[in-house]
C-alpha atoms as a PDB file:
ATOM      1  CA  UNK A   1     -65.353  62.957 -46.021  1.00  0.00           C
ATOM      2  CA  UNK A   2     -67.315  65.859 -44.633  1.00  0.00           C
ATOM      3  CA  UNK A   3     -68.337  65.914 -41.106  1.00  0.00           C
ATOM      4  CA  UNK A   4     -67.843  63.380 -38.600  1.00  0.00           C
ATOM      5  CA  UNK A   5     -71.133  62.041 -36.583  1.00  0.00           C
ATOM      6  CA  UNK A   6     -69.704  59.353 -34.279  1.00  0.00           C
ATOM      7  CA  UNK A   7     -66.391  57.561 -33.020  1.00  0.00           C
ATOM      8  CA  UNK A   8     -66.681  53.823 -31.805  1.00  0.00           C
ATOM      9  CA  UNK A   9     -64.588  51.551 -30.639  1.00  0.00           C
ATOM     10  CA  UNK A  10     -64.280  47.660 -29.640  1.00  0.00           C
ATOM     11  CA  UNK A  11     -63.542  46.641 -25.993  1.00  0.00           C
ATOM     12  CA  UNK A  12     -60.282  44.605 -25.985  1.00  0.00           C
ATOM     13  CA  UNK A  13     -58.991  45.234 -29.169  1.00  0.00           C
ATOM     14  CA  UNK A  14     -57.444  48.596 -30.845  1.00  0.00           C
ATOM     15  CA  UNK A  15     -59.977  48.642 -33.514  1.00  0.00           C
ATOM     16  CA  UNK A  16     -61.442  52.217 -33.955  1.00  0.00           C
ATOM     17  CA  UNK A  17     -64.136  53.163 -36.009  1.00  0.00           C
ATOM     18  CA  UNK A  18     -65.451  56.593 -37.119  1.00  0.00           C
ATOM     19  CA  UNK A  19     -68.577  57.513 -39.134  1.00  0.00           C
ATOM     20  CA  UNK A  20     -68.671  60.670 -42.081  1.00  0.00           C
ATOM     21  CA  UNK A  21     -71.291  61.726 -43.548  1.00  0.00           C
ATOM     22  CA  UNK A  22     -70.300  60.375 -46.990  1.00  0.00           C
ATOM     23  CA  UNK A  23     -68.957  57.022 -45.178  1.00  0.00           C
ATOM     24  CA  UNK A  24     -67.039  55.334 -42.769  1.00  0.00           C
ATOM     25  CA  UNK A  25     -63.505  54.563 -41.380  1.00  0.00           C
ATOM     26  CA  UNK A  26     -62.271  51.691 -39.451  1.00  0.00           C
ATOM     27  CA  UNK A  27     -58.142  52.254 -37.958  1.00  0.00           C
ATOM     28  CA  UNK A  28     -56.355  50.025 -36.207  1.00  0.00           C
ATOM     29  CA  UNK A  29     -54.317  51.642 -33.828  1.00  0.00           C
ATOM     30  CA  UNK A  30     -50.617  50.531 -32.840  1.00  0.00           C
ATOM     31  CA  UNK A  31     -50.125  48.329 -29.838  1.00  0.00           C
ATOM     32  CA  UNK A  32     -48.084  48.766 -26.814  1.00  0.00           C
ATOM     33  CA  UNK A  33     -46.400  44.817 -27.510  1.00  0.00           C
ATOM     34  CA  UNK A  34     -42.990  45.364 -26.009  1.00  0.00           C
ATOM     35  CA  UNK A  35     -40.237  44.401 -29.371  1.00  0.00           C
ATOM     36  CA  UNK A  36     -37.550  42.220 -28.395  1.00  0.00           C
ATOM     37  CA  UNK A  37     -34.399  40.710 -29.621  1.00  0.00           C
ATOM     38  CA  UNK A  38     -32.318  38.028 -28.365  1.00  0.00           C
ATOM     39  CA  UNK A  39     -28.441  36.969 -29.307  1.00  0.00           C
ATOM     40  CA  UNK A  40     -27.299  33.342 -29.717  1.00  0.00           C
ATOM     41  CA  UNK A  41     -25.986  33.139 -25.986  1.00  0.00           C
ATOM     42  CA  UNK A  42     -29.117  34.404 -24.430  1.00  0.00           C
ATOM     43  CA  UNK A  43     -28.955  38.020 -23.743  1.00  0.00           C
ATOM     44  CA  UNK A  44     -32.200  39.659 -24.703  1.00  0.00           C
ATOM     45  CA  UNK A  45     -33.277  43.270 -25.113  1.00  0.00           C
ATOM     46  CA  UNK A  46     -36.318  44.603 -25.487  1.00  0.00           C
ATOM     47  CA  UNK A  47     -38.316  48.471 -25.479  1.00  0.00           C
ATOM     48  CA  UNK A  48     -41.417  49.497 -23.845  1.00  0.00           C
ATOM     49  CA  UNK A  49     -42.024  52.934 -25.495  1.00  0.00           C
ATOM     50  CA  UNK A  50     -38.625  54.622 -25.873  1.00  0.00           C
ATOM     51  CA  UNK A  51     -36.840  52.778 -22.524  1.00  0.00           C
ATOM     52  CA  UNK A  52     -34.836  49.981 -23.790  1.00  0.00           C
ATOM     53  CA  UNK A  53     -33.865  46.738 -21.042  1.00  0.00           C
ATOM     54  CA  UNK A  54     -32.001  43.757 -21.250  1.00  0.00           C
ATOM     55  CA  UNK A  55     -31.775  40.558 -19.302  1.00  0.00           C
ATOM     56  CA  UNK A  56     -29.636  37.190 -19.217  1.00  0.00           C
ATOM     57  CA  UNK A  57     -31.536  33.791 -19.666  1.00  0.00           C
ATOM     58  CA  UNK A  58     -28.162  31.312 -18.049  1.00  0.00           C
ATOM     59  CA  UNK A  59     -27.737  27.751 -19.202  1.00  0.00           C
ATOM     60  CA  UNK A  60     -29.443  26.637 -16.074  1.00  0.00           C
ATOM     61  CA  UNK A  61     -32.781  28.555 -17.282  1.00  0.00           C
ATOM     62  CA  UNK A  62     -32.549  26.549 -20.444  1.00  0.00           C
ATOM     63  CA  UNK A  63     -34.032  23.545 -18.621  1.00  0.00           C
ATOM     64  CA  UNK A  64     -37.071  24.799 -17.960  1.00  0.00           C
ATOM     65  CA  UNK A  65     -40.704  23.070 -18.698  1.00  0.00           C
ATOM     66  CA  UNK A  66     -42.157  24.306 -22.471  1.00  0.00           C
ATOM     67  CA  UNK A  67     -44.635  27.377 -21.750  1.00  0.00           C
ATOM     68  CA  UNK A  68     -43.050  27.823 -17.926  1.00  0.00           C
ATOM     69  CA  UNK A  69     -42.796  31.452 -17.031  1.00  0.00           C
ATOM     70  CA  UNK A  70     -38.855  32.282 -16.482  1.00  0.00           C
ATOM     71  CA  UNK A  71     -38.281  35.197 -13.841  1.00  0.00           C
ATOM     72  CA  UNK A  72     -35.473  37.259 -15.377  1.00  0.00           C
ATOM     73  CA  UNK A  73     -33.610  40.248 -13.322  1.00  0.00           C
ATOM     74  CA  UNK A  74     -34.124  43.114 -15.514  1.00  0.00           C
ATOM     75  CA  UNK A  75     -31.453  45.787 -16.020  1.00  0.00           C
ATOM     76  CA  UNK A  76     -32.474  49.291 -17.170  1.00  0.00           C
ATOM     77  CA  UNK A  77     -29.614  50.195 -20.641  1.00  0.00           C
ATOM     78  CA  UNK A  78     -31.123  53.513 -20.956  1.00  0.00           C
ATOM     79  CA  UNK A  79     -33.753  55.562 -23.572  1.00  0.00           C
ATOM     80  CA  UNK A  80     -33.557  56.098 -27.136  1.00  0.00           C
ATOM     81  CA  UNK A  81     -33.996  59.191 -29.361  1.00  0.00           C
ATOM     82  CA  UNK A  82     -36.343  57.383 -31.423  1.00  0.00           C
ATOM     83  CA  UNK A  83     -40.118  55.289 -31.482  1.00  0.00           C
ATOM     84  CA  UNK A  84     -38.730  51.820 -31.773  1.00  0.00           C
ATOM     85  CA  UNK A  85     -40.174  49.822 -35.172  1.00  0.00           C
ATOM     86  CA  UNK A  86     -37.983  46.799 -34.593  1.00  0.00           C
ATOM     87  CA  UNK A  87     -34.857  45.736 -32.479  1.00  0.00           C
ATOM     88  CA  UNK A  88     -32.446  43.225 -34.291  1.00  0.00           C
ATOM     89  CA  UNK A  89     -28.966  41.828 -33.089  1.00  0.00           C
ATOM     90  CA  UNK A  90     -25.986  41.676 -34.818  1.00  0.00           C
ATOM     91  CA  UNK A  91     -24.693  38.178 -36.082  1.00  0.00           C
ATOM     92  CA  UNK A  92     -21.901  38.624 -33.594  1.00  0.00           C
ATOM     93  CA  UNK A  93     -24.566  40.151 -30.691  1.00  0.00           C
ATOM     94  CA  UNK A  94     -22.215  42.519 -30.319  1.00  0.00           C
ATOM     95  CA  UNK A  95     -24.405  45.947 -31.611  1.00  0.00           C
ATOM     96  CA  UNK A  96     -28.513  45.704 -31.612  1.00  0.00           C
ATOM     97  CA  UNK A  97     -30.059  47.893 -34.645  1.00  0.00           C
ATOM     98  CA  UNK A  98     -33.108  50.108 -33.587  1.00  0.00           C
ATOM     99  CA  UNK A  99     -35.372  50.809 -36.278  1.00  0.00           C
ATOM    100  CA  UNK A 100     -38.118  53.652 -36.418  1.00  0.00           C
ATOM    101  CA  UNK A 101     -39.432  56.899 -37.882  1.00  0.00           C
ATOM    102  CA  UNK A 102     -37.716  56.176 -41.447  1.00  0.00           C
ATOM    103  CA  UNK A 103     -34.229  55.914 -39.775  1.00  0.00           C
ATOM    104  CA  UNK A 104     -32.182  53.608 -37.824  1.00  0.00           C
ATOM    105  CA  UNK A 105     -29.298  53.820 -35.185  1.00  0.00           C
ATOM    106  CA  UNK A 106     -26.802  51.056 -34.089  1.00  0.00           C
ATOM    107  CA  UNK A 107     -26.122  50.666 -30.419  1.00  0.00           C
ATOM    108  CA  UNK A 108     -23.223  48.706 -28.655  1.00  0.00           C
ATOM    109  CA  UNK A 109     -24.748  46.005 -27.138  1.00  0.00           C
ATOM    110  CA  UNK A 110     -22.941  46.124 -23.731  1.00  0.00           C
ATOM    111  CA  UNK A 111     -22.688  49.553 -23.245  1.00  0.00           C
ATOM    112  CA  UNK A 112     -25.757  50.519 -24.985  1.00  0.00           C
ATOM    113  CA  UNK A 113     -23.547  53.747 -26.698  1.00  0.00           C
ATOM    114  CA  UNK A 114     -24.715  55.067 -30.311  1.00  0.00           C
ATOM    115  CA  UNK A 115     -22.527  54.007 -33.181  1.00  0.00           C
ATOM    116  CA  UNK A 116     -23.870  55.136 -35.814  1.00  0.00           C
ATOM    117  CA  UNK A 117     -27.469  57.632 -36.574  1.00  0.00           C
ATOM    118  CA  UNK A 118     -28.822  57.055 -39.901  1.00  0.00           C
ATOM    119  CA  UNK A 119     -31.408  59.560 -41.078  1.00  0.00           C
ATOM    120  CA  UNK A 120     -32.890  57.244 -44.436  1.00  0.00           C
ATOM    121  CA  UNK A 121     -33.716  53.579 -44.092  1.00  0.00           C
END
């Protein structure tokens, strides 16, 4: 599109705009939501970037107020090779699927060890 004259963006949001001299180009940039997954009994995991975590919620949490924030100790599992897309548990709970960069790799969910590395979703 020729030359670019300006770059703009919106407060708040991850809108960015970006104006040619034969038009104009509005991205939306990714956001930094952290992706979770949770199992049937209540263990969840979740990323932020390429650091992946994982907490309990116990049966005694379960009786919390609708909307109530739940604190939750936080254990570190360890980093991944990849930029997570989406994390998914097994049926079972027993391996979580990380998703990203047109490939995927299965993890054990307790030890958080690679199973298997798939190059081609």
């Amino acid at each position: 599109m020729e030359r670019a004259w300006c770059v703009g963006v919106k407060k708040g949001s991850s809108l960015m705009a970006v104006g040619f001299d034969t038009g104009h180009v509005v991205v939306k940039l990714g956001d930094d939501k952290p992706l979770m997954s949770m199992e049937p009994n209540g263990k969840i995991v979740w990323s932020k970037h390429t650091d992946i975590y994982n907490a309990v919620i116990k049966p005694s949490d379960a009786q919390a107020e609708d909307g109530e924030i739940m604190p939750l100790n936080e254990k570190e599992l360890g980093s991944i090779e990849i930029f997570p897309s989406t994390l998914e548990h097994s049926p079972n709970g027993r391996f979580v699927t990380v998703t990203g960069d047109d490939e995927y790799i299965i993890y054990s969910a307790l030890a958080w060890r690679n199973k298997i590395i798939q190059n081609q979703c």
